[in-house]
Protein backbone atom coordinates (compact mmCIF):
# COMPACT_ATOMS: atom_id res chain seq x y z
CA UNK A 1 -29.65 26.76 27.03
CA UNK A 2 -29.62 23.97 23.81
CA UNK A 3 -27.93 26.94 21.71
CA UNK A 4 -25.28 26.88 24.60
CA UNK A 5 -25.17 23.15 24.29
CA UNK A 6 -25.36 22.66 20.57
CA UNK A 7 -22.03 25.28 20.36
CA UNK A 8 -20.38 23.48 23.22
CA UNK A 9 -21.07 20.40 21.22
CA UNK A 10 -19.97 21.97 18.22
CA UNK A 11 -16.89 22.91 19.68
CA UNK A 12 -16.03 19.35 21.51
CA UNK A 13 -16.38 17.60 18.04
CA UNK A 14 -14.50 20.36 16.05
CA UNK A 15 -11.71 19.94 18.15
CA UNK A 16 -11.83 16.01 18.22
CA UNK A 17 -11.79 16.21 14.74
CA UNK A 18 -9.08 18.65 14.38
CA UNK A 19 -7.28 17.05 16.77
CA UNK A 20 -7.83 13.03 15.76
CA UNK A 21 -5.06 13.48 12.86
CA UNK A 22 -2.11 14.50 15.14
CA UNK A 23 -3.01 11.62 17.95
CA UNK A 24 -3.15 9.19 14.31
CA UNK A 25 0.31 10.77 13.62
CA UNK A 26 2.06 10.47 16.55
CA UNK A 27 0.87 6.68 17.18
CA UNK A 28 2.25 5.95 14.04
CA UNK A 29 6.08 7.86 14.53
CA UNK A 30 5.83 5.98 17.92
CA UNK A 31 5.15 2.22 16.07
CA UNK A 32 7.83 3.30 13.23
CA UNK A 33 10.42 4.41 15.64
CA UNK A 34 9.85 1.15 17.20
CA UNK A 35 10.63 -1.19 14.36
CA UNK A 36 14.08 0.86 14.23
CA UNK A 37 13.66 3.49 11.53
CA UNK A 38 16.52 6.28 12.36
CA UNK A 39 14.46 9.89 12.79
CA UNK A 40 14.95 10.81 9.07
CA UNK A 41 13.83 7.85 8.04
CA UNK A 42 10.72 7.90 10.00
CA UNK A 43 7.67 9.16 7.98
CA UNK A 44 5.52 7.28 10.57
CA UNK A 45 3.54 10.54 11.34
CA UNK A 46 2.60 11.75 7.79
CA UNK A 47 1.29 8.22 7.29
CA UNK A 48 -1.09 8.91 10.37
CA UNK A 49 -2.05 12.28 10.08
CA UNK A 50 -3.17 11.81 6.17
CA UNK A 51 -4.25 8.37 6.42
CA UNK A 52 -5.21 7.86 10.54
CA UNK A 53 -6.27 4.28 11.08
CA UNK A 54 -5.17 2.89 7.43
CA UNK A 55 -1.70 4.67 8.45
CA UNK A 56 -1.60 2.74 11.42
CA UNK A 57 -2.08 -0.61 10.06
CA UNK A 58 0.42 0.52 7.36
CA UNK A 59 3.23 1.60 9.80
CA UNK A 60 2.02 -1.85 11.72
CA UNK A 61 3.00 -4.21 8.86
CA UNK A 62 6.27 -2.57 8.01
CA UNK A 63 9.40 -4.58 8.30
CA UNK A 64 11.82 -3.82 10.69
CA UNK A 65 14.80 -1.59 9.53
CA UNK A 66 18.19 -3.23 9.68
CA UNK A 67 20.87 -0.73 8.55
CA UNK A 68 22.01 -1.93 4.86
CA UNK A 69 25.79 -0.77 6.04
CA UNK A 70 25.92 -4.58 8.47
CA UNK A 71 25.13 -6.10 5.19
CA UNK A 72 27.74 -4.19 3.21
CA UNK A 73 30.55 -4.84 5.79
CA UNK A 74 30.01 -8.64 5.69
CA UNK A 75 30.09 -8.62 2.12
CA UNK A 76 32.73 -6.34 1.50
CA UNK A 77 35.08 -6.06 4.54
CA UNK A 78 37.64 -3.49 5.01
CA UNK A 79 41.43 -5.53 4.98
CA UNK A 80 44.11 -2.76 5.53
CA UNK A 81 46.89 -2.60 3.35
CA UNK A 82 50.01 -5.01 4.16
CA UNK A 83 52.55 -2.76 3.20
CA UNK A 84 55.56 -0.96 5.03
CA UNK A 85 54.67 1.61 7.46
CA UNK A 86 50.89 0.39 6.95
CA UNK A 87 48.33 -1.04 9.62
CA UNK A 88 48.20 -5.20 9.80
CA UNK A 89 45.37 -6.87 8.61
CA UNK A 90 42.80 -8.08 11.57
CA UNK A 91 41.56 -11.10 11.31
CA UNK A 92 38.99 -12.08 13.79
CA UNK A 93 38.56 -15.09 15.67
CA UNK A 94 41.77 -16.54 14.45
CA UNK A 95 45.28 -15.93 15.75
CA UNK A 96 47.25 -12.82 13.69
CA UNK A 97 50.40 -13.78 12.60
CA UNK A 98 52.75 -11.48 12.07
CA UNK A 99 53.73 -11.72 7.51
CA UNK A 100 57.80 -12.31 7.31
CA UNK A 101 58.04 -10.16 4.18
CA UNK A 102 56.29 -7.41 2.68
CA UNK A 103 55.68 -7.20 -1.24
CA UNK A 104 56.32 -3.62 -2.94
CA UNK A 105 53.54 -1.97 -4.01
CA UNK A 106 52.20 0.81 -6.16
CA UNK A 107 49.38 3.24 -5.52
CA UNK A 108 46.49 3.84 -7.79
CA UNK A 109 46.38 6.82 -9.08
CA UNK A 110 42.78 6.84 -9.28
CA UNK A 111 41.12 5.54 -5.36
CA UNK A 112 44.95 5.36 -3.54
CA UNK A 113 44.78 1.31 -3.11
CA UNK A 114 48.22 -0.10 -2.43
CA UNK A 115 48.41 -3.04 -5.16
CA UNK A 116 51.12 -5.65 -5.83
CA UNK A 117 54.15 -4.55 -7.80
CA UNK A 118 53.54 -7.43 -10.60
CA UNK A 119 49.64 -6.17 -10.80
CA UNK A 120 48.84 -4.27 -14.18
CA UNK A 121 44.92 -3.23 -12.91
CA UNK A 122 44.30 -1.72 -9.91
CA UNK A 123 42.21 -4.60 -7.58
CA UNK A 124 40.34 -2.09 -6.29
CA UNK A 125 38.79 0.08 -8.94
CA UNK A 126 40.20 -0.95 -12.02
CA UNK A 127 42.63 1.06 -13.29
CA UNK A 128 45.67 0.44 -15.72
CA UNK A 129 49.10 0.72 -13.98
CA UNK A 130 50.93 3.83 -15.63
């Protein structure tokens, strides 16, 4: 009867231990996927399975993810063209006024930007005018 307990005991701890590293991992996904991280982004799990309660704290103090494309938009907006047959600029929060005359323009070559006609560079990229 103790050689039936001592296996039975074996096998309960074998199994907790085996088992301990994927309940680590999936706690941490969970707390990653909370802070925002996007699925391929979230390594959450491989921190817990390898680490277990260090990967927890780890995932724990991690800051939360803000996508670095907000950031880029605010700094570097996307103004459409003014030019014939183009789309008007938007300008939010203030009243669009419709432009009484359009500038020619030339294309670059290099990214397509519609420039002025007295440019020499492109204002996008840089080009020279040919």
């Amino acid at each position: 009867m103790e050689e039936i307990f001592a296996v039975g005991f074996a096998a309960v701890y074998l199994l907790i231990i085996l088992g301990m590293p994927f309940v680590w991992g999936f706690v941490c996904r969970k707390i990653v996927s909370d802070k925002g991280y996007p699925g391929n982004m979230n390594h959450g799990f491989l921190w817990g399975f390898f680490l277990g309660l260090i990967g927890v704290i780890v995932c724990a103090c991690k800051q939360n993810y803000v996508d670095p494309m907000l950031y880029m938009n605010n700094m570097y907006p996307r103004y459409p063209q003014n030019y014939p047959g183009g789309t008007q600029p938007v300008n939010y929060g203030q009243e669009y006024q419709q432009p009484q005359s359009y500038q020619p323009v030339w294309v670059c070559r290099s990214c397509g930007a519609h420039n002025p006609a007295d440019g020499n560079f492109c204002s996008h990229c840089g080009t020279p005018r040919e």
